[in-house]
Protein backbone atom coordinates (compact mmCIF):
# COMPACT_ATOMS: atom_id res chain seq x y z
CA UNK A 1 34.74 1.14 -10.46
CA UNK A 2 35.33 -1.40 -12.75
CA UNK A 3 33.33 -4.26 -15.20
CA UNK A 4 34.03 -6.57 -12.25
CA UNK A 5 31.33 -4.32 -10.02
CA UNK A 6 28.44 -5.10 -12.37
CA UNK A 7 27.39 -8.38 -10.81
CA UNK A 8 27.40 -6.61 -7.50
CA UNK A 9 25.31 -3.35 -9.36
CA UNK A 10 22.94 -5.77 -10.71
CA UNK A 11 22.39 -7.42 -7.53
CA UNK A 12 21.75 -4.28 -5.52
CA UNK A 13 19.21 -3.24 -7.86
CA UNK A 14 17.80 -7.23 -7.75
CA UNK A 15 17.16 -6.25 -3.38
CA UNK A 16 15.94 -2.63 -4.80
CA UNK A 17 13.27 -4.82 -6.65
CA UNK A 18 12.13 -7.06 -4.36
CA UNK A 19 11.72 -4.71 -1.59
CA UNK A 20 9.65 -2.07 -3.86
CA UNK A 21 7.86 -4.86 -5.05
CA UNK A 22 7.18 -5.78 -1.23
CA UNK A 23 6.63 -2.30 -0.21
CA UNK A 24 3.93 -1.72 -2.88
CA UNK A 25 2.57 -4.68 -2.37
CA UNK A 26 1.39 -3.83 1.22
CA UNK A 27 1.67 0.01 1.53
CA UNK A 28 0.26 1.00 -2.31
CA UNK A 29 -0.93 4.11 -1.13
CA UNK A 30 1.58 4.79 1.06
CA UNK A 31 5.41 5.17 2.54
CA UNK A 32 6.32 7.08 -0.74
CA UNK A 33 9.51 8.41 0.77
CA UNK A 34 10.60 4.25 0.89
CA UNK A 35 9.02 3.87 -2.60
CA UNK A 36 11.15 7.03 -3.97
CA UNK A 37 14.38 5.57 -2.57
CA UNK A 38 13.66 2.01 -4.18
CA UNK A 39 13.00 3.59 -7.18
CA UNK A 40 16.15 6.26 -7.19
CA UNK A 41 18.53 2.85 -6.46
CA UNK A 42 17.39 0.67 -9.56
CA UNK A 43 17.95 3.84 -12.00
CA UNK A 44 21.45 4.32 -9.78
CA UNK A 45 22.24 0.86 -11.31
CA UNK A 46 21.18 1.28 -14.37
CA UNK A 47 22.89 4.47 -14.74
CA UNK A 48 26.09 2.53 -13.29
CA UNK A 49 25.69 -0.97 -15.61
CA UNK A 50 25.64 1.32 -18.99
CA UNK A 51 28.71 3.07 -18.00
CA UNK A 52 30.52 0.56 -17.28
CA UNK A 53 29.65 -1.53 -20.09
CA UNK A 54 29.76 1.72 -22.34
CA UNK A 55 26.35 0.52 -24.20
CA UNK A 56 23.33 2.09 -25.01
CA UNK A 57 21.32 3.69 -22.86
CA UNK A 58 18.56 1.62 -23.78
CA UNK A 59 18.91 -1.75 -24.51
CA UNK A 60 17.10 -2.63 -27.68
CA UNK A 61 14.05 -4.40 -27.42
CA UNK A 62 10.01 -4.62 -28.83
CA UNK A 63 8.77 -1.83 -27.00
CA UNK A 64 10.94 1.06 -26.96
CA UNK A 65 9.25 3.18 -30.03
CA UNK A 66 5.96 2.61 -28.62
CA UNK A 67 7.07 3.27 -25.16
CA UNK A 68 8.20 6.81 -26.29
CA UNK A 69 5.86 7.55 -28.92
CA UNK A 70 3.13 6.43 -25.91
CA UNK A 71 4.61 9.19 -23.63
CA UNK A 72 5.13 11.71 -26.55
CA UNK A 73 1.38 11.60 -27.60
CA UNK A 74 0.59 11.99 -23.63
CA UNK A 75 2.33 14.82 -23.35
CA UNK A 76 0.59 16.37 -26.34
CA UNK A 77 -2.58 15.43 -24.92
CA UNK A 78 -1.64 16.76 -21.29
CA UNK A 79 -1.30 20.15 -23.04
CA UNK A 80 -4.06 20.32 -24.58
CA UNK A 81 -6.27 19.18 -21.57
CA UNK A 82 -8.27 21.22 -19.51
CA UNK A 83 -6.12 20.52 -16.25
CA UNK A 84 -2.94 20.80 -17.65
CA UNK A 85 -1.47 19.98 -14.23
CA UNK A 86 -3.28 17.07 -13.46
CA UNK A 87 -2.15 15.91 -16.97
CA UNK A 88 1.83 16.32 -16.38
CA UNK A 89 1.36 14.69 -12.66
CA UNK A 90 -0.41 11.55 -14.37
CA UNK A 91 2.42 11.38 -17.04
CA UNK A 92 5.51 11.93 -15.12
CA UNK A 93 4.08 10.61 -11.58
CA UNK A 94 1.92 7.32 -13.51
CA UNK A 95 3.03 6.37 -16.71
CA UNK A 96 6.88 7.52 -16.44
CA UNK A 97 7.36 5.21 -13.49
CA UNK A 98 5.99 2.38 -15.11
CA UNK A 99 8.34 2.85 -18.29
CA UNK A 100 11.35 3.30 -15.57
CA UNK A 101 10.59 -0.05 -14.03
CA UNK A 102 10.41 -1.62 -17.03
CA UNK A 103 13.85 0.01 -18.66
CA UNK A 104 15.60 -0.69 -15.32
CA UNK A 105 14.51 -4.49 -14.85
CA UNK A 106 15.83 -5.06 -18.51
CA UNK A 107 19.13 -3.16 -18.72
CA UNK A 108 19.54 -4.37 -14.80
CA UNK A 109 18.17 -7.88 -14.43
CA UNK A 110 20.51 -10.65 -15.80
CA UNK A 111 20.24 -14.47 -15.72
CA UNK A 112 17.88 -17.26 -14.96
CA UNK A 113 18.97 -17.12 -11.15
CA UNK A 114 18.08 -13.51 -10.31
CA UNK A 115 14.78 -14.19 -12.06
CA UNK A 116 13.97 -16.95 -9.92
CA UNK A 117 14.41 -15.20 -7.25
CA UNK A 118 12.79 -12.05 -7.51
CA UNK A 119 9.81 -14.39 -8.73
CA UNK A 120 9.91 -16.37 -5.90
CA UNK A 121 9.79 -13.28 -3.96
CA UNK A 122 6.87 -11.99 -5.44
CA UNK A 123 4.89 -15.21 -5.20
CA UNK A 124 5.89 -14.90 -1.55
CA UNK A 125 4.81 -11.77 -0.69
CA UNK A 126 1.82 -11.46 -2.62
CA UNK A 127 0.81 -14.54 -0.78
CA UNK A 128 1.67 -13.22 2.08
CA UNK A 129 -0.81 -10.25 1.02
CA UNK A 130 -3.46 -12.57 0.60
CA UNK A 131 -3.21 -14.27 4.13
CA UNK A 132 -2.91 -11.25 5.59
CA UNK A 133 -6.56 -10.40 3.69
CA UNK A 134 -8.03 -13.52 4.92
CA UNK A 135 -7.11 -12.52 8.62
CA UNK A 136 -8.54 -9.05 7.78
CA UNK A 137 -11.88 -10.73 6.08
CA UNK A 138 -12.76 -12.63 9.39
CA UNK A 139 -11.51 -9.73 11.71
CA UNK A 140 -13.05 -6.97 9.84
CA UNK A 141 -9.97 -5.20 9.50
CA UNK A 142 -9.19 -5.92 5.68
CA UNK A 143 -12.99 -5.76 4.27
CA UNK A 144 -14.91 -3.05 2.73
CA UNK A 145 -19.14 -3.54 1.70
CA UNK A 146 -18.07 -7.06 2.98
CA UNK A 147 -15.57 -7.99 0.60
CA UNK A 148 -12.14 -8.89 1.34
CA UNK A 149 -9.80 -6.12 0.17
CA UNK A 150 -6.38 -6.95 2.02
CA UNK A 151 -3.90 -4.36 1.78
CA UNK A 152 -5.99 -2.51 -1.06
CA UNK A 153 -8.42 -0.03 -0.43
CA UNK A 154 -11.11 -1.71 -3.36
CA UNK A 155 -11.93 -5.41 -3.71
CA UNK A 156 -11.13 -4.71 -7.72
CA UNK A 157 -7.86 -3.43 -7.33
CA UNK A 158 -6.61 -6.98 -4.80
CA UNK A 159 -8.56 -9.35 -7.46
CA UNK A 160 -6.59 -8.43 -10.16
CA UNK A 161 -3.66 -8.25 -7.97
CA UNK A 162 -4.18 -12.06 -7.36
CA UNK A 163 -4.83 -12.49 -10.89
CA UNK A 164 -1.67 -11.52 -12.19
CA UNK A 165 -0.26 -14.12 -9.79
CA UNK A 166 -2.38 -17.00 -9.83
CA UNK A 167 -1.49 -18.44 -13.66
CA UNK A 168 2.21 -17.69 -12.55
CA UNK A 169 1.71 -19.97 -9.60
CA UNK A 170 -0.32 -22.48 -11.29
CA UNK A 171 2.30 -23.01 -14.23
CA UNK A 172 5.61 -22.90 -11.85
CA UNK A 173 3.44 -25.93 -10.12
CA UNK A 174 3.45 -28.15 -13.38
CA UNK A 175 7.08 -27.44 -13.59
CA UNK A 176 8.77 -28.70 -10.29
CA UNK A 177 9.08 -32.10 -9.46
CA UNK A 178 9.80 -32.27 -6.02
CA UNK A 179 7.27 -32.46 -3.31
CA UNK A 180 7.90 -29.91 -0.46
CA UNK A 181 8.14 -26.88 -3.42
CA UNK A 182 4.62 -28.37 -5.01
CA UNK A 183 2.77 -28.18 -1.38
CA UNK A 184 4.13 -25.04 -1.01
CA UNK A 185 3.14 -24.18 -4.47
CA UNK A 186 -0.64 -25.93 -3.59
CA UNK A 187 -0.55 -23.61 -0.27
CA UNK A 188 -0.03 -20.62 -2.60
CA UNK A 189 -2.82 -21.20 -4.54
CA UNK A 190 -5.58 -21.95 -2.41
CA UNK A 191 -4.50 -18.70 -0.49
CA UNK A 192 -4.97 -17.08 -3.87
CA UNK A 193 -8.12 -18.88 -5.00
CA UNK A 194 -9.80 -18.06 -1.81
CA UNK A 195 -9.05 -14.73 -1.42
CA UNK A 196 -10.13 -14.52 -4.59
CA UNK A 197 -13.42 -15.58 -4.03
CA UNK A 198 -13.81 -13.41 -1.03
CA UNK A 199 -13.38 -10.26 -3.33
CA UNK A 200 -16.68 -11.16 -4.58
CA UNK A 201 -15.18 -9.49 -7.94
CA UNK A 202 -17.15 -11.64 -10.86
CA UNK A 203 -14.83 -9.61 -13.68
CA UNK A 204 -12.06 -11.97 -11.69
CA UNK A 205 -14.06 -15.13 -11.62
CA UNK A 206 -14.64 -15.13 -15.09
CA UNK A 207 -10.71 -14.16 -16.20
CA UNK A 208 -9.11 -16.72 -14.07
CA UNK A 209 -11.45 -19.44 -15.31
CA UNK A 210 -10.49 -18.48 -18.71
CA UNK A 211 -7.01 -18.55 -18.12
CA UNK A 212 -7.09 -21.87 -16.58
CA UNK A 213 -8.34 -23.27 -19.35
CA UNK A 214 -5.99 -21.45 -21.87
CA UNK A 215 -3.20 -23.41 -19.49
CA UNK A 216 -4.48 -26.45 -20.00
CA UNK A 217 -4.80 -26.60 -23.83
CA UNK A 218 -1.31 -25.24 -23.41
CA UNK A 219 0.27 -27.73 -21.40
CA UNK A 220 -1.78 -30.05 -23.57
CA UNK A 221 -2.99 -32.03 -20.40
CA UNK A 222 -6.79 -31.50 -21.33
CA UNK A 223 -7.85 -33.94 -18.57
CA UNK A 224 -7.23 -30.94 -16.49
CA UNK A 225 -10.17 -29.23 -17.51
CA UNK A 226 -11.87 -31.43 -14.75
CA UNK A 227 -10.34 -29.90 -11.89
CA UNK A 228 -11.43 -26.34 -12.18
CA UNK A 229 -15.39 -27.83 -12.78
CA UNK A 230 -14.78 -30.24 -9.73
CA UNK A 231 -13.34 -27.56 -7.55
CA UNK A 232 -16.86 -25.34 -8.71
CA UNK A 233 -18.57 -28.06 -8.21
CA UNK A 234 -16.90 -28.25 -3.80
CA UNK A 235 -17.22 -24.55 -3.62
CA UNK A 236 -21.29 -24.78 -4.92
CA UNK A 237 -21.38 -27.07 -1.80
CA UNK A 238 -18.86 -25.36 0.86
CA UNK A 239 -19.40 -21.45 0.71
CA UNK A 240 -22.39 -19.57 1.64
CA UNK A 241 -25.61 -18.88 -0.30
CA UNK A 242 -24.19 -15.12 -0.93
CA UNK A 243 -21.62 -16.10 -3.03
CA UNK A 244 -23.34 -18.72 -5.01
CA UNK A 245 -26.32 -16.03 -5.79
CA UNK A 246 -23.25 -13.71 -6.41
CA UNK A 247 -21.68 -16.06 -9.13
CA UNK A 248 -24.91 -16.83 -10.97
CA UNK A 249 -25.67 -13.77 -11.91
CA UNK A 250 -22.62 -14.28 -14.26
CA UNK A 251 -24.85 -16.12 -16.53
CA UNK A 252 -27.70 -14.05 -16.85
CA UNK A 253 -26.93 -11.84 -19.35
CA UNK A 254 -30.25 -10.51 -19.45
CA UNK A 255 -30.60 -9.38 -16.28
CA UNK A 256 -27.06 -8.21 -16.93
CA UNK A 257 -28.05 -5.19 -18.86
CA UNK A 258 -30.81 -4.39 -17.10
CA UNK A 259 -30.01 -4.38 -13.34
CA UNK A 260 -28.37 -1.37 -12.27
CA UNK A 261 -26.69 -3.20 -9.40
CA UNK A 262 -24.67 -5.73 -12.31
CA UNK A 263 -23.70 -3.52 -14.06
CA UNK A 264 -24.62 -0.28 -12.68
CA UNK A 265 -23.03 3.22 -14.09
CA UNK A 266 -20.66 1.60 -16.29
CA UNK A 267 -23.44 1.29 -19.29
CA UNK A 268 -23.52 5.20 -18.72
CA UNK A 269 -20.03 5.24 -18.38
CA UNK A 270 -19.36 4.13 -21.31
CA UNK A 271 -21.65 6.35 -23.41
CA UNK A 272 -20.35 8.90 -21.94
CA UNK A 273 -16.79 7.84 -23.09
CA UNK A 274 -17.95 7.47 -26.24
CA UNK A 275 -19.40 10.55 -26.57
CA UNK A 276 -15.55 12.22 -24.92
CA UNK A 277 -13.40 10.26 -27.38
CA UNK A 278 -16.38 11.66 -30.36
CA UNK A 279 -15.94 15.03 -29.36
CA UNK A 280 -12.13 15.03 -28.89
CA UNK A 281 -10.57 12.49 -31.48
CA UNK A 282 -7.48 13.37 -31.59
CA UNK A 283 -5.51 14.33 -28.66
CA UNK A 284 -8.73 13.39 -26.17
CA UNK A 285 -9.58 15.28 -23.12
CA UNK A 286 -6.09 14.60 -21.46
CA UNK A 287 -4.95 11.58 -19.04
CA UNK A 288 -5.40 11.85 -15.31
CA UNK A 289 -8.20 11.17 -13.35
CA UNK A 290 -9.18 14.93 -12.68
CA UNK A 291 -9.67 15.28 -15.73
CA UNK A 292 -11.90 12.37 -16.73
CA UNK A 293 -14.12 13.23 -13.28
CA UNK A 294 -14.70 16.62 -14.28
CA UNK A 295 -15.80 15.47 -17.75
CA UNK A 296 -17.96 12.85 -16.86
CA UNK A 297 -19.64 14.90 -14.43
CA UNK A 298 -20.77 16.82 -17.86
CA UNK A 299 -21.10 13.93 -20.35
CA UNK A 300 -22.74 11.82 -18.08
CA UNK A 301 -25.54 14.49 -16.56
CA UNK A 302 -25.87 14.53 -20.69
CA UNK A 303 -26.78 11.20 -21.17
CA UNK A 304 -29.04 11.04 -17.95
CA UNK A 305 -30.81 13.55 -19.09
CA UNK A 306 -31.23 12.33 -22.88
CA UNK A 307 -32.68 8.83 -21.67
CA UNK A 308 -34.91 10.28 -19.20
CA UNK A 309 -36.66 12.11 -21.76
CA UNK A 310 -36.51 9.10 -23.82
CA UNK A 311 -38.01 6.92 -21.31
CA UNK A 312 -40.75 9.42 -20.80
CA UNK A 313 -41.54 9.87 -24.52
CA UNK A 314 -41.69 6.17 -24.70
CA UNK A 315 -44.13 5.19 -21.77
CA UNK A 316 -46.78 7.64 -22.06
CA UNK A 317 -47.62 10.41 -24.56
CA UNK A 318 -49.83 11.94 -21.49
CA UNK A 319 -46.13 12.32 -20.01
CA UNK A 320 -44.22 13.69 -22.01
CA UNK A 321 -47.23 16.76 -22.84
CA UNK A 322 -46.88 17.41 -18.91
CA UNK A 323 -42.96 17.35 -19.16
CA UNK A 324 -42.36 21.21 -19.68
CA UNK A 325 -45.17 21.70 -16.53
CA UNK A 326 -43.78 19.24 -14.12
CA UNK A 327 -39.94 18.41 -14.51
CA UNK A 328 -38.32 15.24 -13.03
CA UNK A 329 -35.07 15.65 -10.84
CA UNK A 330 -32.32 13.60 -12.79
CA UNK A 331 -29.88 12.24 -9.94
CA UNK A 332 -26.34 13.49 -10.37
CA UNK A 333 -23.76 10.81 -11.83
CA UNK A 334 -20.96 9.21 -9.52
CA UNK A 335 -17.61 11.21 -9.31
CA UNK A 336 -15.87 8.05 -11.45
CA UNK A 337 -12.16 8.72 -12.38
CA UNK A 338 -11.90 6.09 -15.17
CA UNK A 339 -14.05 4.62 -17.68
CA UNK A 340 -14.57 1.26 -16.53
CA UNK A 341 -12.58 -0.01 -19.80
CA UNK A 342 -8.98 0.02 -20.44
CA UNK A 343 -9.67 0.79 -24.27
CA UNK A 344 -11.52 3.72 -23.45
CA UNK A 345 -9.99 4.93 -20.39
CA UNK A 346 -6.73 5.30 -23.03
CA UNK A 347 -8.96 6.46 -25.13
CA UNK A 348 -10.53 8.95 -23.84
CA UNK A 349 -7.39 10.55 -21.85
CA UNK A 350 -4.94 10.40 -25.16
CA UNK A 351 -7.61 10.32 -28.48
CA UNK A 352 -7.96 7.21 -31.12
CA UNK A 353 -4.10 7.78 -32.04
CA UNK A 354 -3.04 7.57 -28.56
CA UNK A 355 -5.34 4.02 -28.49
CA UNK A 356 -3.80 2.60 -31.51
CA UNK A 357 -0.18 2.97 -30.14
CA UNK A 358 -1.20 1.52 -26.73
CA UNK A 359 -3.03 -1.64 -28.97
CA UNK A 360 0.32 -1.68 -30.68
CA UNK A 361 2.85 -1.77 -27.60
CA UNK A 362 0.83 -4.20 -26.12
CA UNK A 363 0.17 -6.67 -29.24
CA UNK A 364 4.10 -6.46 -29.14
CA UNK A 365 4.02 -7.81 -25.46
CA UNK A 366 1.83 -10.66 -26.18
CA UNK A 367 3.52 -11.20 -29.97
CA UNK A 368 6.83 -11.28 -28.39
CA UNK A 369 6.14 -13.53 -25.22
CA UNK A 370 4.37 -15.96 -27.58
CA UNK A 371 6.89 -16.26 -30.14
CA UNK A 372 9.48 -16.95 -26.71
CA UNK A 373 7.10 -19.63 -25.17
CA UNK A 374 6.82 -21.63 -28.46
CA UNK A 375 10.48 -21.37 -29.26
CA UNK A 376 11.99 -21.80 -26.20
CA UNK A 377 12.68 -25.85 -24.76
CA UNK A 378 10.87 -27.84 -22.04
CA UNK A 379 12.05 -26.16 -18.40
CA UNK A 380 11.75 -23.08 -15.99
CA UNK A 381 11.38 -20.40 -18.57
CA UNK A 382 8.82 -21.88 -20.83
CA UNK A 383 6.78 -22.27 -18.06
CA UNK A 384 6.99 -18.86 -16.17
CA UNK A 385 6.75 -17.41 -20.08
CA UNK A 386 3.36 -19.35 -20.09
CA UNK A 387 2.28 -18.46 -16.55
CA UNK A 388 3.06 -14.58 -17.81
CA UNK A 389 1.31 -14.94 -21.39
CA UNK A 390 -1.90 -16.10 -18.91
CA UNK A 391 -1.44 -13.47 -16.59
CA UNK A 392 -1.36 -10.71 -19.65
CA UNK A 393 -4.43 -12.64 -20.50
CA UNK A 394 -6.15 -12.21 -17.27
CA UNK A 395 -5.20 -8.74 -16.29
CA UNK A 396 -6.49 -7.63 -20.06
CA UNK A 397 -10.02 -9.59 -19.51
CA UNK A 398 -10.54 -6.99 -16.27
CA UNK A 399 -9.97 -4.50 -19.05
CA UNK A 400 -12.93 -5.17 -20.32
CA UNK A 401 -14.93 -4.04 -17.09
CA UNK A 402 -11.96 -1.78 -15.43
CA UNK A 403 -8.85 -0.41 -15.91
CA UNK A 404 -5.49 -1.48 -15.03
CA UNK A 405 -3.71 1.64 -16.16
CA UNK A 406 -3.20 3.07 -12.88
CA UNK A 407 -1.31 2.65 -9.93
CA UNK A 408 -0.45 0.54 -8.31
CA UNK A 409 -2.15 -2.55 -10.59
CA UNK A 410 -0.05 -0.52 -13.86
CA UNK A 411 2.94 -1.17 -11.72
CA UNK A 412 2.73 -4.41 -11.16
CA UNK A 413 1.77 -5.30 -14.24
CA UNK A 414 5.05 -3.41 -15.58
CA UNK A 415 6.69 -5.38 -13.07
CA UNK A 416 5.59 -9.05 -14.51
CA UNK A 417 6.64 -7.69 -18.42
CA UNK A 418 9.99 -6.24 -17.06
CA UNK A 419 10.20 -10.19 -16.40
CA UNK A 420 9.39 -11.14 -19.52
CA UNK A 421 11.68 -9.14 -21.81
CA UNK A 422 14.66 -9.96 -19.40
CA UNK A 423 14.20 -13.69 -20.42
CA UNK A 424 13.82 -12.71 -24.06
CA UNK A 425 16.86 -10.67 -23.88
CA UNK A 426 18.53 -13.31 -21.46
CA UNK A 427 17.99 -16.30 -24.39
CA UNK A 428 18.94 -14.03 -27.04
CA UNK A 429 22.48 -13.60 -25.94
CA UNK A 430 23.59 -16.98 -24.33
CA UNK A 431 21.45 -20.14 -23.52
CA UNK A 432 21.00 -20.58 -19.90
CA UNK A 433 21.54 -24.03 -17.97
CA UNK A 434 18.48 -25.21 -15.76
CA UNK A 435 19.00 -25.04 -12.28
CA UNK A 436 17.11 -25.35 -9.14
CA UNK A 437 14.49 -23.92 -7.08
């Protein structure tokens, strides 16, 4: 083998990609075997590229001390969890893999054109997803508690699948000029807005709005901030009363708080990850999903307890004499395997030190894929690096109600910053000329 096989290496791991990309996208819970050889191909190339170039290992970029001081603090906190097991599978079968896609897609990737197309392939097949989930929807093949779920085995998990996707659509449209890619382009994002609604998943509503807007103030066209209230203003009109009741609730925050079918167990939830990361500063309780259940199952009973003797103490001093006489059953919390918030789902499993260097790694991510988008001229890159800063911005707004450090959303997410730091790296070494779709 010689330096004249690395266009053909990088290309094989380009196919490896897509088709892991396309295999997770509709088997995520399955065909592992398919999955493992994807996987085994791209680090076969990598492997290959670095000795044949005889560089680093790693190729230098914003994220490789947090990367490994990340996984170096989870492994500390795997040992000193109380399923050690669970622990090591989380970190080498969860978090390793998305680190691998990332290292591979940078020391692998190369050049504007295999970016377009692995893109392109990913705006394919997730749309592809998302049709498939609106013949599911009406079938009743592809819905769960009558919400479209596609592929996915939870509305959540598909909604921020299309949210990663959607700004990347959106921005790609503003950029091409020619009219059978921008109907295609329109095609592609109806699928996505409308499966999107179907999810019924308000965290989603709420993110892509936001993002949509941060797009517009970006592309400084501010006379585009009609569309998304015009396009509320059809769907008020066209969809069902379910989804309109659905969507309102959005805006009453005070029922918010109060109704234990808005928000529900994550107000607990949270207390009780509180009360984890309280008790366990340092290292936490240990990642893995295991391991948070069996907590919370403790923390949370806690908590129940606590505020049903508050509430009793509170509505009637008659009660609360009686209380040691006549004891009220407290209902058992859900089995939950996160806490509802990526802050404290990190949190929790690796301890405030394990927090503060996942804030850092990912302030690098946005930090770094700002600093590209402003520097970088008019033409493809700019606006995929937009369409990515907006997805970044999306996926972390589900954060705030979920958490999208787990497969397969962590992968995919991995996936769209692999992207990112290959065109960083890409316009770091040579200028690229434009070419076409």
């Amino acid at each position: 083998m010689t330096k004249h096989s690395i266009p053909y290496t990088s290309r094989i791991s380009e196919c490896a990609f897509i088709a892991y990309f396309f295999i997770l996208s509709f088997f995520p819970f399955g065909a592992d075997i398919i999955k493992l050889l994807c996987l085994l191909t791209v680090i076969s190339c990598w492997i290959t590229i670095t000795i044949l170039e005889k560089k680093p290992f790693f190729t230098k970029t914003a994220l490789n001390i947090p990367i490994f001081l990340f996984l170096f603090y989870s492994l500390l906190a795997s040992f000193h969890s109380k399923n050690i097991k669970d622990s090591l599978h989380t970190l080498l079968f969860d978090y390793l893999i998305y680190f691998i896609i990332f290292f591979c897609m940078v020391n692998t990737i190369r050049g504007q054109e295999q970016i377009k197309r692995i893109i392109k392939s990913m705006l394919i097949t997730s749309g592809l997803v998302c049709a498939y989930g609106l013949y599911g929807y009406y079938t009743g093949i592809a819905i769960h508690a009558e919400r479209l779920v596609a592929t996915f085995e939870y509305h959540s998990r598909v909604a921020k699948y299309i949210s990663l996707f959607l700004p990347i659509a959106v921005c790609l449209f503003f950029y091409y000029r020619d009219l059978l890619t921008r109907l295609y382009l329109i095609l592609l994002i109806c699928v996505y807005s409308f499966s999107l609604i179907l999810t019924m998943n308000r965290t989603s509503w709420v993110a892509i709005i936001i993002t949509l807007f941060f797009i517009c103030f970006a592309i400084q066209k501010k006379y585009l901030l009609f569309i998304p209230v015009v396009v509320c203003i059809a769907l008020i009109c066209i969809l069902p009363s379910k989804f309109i009741t659905h969507a309102k609730t959005i805006t009453q925050i005070d029922q918010f708080f109060s109704s234990e079918k808005i928000i529900g167990e994550r107000l607990q939830c949270w207390k009780a990850s509180i009360a984890m990361i309280k008790d366990h500063p340092i290292l936490g309780i240990g990642p893995g999903s295991k391991v948070f259940r069996y907590a919370y199952q403790q923390y949370g009973q806690e908590i129940k307890e606590k505020e049903r003797l508050l509430k009793k103490e509170t509505t009637s001093q008659e009660k609360k004499n009686k209380k040691g006489k006549k004891k009220a059953k407290v209902k058992t919390v859900d089995r939950l395997s996160h806490a509802h918030n990526i802050f404290l789902h990190v949190g929790v499993g690796t301890g405030i030190i394990g927090l503060l260097i996942f804030m850092w790694l990912f302030a690098n991510v946005f930090y770094n894929a700002v600093k590209s988008w402003r520097t970088l001229s008019n033409g493809y890159e700019k606006m995929l690096l937009m369409g990515i800063v907006a997805s970044l911005i999306s996926i972390f707004l589900h954060g705030f109600t979920d958490s999208f450090w787990k497969k397969p959303d962590a992968l995919f997410l991995w996936y769209i910053i692999g992207i990112l730091f290959v065109i960083i790296k890409s316009n770091e070494e040579t200028p690229i000329p434009k070419t076409s779709w």
